[in-house]
Protein backbone atom coordinates (compact mmCIF):
# COMPACT_ATOMS: atom_id res chain seq x y z
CA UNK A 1 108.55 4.00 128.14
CA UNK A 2 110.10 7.03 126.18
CA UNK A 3 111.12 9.94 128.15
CA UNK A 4 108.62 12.19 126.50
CA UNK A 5 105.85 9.80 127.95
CA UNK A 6 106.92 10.29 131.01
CA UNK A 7 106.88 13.92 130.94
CA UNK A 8 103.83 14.07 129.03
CA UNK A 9 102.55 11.76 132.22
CA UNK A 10 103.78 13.99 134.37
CA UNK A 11 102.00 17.07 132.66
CA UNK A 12 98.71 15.13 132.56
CA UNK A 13 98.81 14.63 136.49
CA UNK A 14 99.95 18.91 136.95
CA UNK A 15 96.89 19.49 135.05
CA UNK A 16 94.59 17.74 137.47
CA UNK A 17 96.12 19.20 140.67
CA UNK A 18 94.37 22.25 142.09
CA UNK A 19 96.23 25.16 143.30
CA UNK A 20 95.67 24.23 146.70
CA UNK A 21 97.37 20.82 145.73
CA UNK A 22 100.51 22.86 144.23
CA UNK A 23 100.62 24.73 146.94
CA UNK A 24 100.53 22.51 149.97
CA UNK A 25 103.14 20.10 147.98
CA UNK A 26 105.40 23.10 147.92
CA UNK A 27 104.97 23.38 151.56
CA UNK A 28 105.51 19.39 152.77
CA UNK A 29 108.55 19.78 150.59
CA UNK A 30 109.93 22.79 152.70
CA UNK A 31 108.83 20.51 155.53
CA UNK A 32 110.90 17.57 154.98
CA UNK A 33 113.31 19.20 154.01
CA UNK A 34 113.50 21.49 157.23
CA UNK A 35 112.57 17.93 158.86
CA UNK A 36 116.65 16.67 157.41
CA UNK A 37 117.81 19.48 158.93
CA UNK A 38 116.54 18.62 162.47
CA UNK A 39 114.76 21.68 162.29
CA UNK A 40 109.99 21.00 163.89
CA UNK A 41 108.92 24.41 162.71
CA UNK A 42 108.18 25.84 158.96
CA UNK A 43 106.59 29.82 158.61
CA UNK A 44 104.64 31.13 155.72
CA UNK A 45 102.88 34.11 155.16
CA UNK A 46 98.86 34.59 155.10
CA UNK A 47 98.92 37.62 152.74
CA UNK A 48 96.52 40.26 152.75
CA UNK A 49 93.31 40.87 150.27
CA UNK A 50 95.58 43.49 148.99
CA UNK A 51 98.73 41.47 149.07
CA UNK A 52 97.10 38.59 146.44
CA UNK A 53 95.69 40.87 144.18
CA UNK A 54 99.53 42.79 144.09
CA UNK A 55 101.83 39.98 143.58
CA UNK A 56 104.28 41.62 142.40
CA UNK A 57 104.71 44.52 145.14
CA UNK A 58 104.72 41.48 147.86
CA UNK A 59 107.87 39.84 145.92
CA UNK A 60 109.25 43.47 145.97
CA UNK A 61 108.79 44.59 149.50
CA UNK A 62 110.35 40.55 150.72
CA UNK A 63 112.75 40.70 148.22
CA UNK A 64 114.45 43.94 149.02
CA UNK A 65 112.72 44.98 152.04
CA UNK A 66 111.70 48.27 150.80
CA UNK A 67 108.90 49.80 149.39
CA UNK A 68 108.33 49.44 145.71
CA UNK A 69 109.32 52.62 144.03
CA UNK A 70 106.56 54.76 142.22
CA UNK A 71 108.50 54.03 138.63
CA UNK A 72 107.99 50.16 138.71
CA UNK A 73 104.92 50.53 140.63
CA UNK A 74 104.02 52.23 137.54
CA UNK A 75 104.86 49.76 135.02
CA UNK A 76 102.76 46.54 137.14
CA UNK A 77 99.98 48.92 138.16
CA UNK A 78 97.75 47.01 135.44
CA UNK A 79 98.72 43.60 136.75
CA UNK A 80 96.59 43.74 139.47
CA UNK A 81 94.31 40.59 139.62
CA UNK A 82 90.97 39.84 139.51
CA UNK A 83 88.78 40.40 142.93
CA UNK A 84 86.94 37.17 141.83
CA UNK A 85 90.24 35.63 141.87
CA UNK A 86 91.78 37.28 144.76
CA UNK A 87 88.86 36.07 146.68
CA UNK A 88 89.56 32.32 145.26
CA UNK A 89 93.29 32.68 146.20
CA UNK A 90 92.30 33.84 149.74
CA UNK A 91 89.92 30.81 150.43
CA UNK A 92 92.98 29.14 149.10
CA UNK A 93 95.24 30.16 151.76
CA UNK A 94 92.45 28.56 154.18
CA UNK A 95 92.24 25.51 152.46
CA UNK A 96 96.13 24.57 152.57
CA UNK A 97 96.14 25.92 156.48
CA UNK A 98 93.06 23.44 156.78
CA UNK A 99 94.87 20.31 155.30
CA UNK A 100 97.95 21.07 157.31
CA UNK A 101 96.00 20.88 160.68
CA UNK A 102 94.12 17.78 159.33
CA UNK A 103 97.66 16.13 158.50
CA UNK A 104 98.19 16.55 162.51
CA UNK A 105 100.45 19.81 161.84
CA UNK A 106 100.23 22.55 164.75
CA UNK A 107 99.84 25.77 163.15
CA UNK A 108 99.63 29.28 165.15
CA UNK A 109 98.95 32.66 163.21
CA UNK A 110 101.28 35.32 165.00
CA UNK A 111 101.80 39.01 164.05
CA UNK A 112 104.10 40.48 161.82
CA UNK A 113 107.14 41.32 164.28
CA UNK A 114 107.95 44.79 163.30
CA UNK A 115 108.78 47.85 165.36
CA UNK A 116 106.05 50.26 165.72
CA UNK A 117 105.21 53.18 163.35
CA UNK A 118 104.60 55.19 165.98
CA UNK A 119 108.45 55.03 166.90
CA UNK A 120 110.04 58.67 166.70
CA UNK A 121 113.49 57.22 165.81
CA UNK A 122 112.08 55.43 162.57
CA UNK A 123 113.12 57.39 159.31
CA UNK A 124 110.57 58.01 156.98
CA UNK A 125 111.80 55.12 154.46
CA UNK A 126 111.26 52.45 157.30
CA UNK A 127 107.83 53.70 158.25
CA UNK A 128 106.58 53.21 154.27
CA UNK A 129 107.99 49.64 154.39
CA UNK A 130 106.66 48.89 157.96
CA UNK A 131 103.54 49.91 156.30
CA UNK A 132 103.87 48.45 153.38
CA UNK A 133 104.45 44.83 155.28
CA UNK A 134 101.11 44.94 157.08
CA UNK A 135 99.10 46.03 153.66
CA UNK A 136 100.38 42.78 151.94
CA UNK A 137 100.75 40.46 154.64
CA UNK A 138 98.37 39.73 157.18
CA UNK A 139 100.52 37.29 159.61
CA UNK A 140 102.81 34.64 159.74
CA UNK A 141 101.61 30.72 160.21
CA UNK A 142 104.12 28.55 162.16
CA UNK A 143 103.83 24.96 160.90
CA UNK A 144 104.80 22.92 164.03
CA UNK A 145 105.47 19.16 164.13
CA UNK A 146 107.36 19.48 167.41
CA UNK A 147 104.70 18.14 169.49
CA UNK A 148 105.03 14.68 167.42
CA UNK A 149 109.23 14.49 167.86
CA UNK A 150 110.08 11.97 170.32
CA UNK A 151 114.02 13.04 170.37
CA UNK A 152 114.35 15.69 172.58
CA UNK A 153 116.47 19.29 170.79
């Protein structure tokens, strides 16, 4: 078979895979390979309503851990996505956490572990991006296969 077969095989099969497919691919990769590292826990982030439909502030704020500044903010403003979509993408995030448990994965939804915005000693700067975190993401899901290991840590 020539090589351009192959990849043309390779595109058909991409085109039949659903999101959800992608997506929880992406994550059993990032399993095994945590898995090789003798590592029994994997954490992703449920994002927010908001958080899907901005895309591009969530890559900013984990990226750099800041706030995006009002300039670029600016420039992606019109990128936000679709609610129709954003709803989709939401069910989505369900769906993979769904398959996960049904592959005999534990998986726990814990809070964003931030300090409080309440704190007097924060600066101004660290209260926008504490902020900022719980508008895009909603929590963190631990993927746990530690209750399947039969060598203890």
């Amino acid at each position: 078979m020539l090589l351009a077969e192959q990849i043309a095989k390779k595109t058909d099969a991409a085109r039949k895979e659903s999101s959800v497919d992608r997506r929880f691919r992406d994550i059993t990769k990032s399993i095994e390979e945590r898995a090789a590292l003798m590592q029994d826990e994997y954490v992703i982030k449920k994002l927010t309503k908001y958080g899907l439909a901005h895309p591009a502030e969530v890559q900013w704020v984990v990226q750099y851990g800041s706030v995006i500044p009002e300039d670029v903010k600016a420039r992606i403003g019109a990128q936000e996505l679709e609610p129709s979509l954003v709803e989709s993408l939401y069910k989505d995030q369900q769906a993979i956490n769904d398959r996960l448990a049904a592959e005999g994965f534990n998986l726990t939804e814990r809070a964003l572990d931030l300090p409080s915005i309440l704190d007097p000693e924060l600066t101004k700067e660290a209260r926008e991006t504490i902020e900022a975190y719980h508008k895009l993401i909603e929590c963190e899901v631990v993927i746990s296969w530690k209750h399947l290991t039969t060598v203890p840590a």
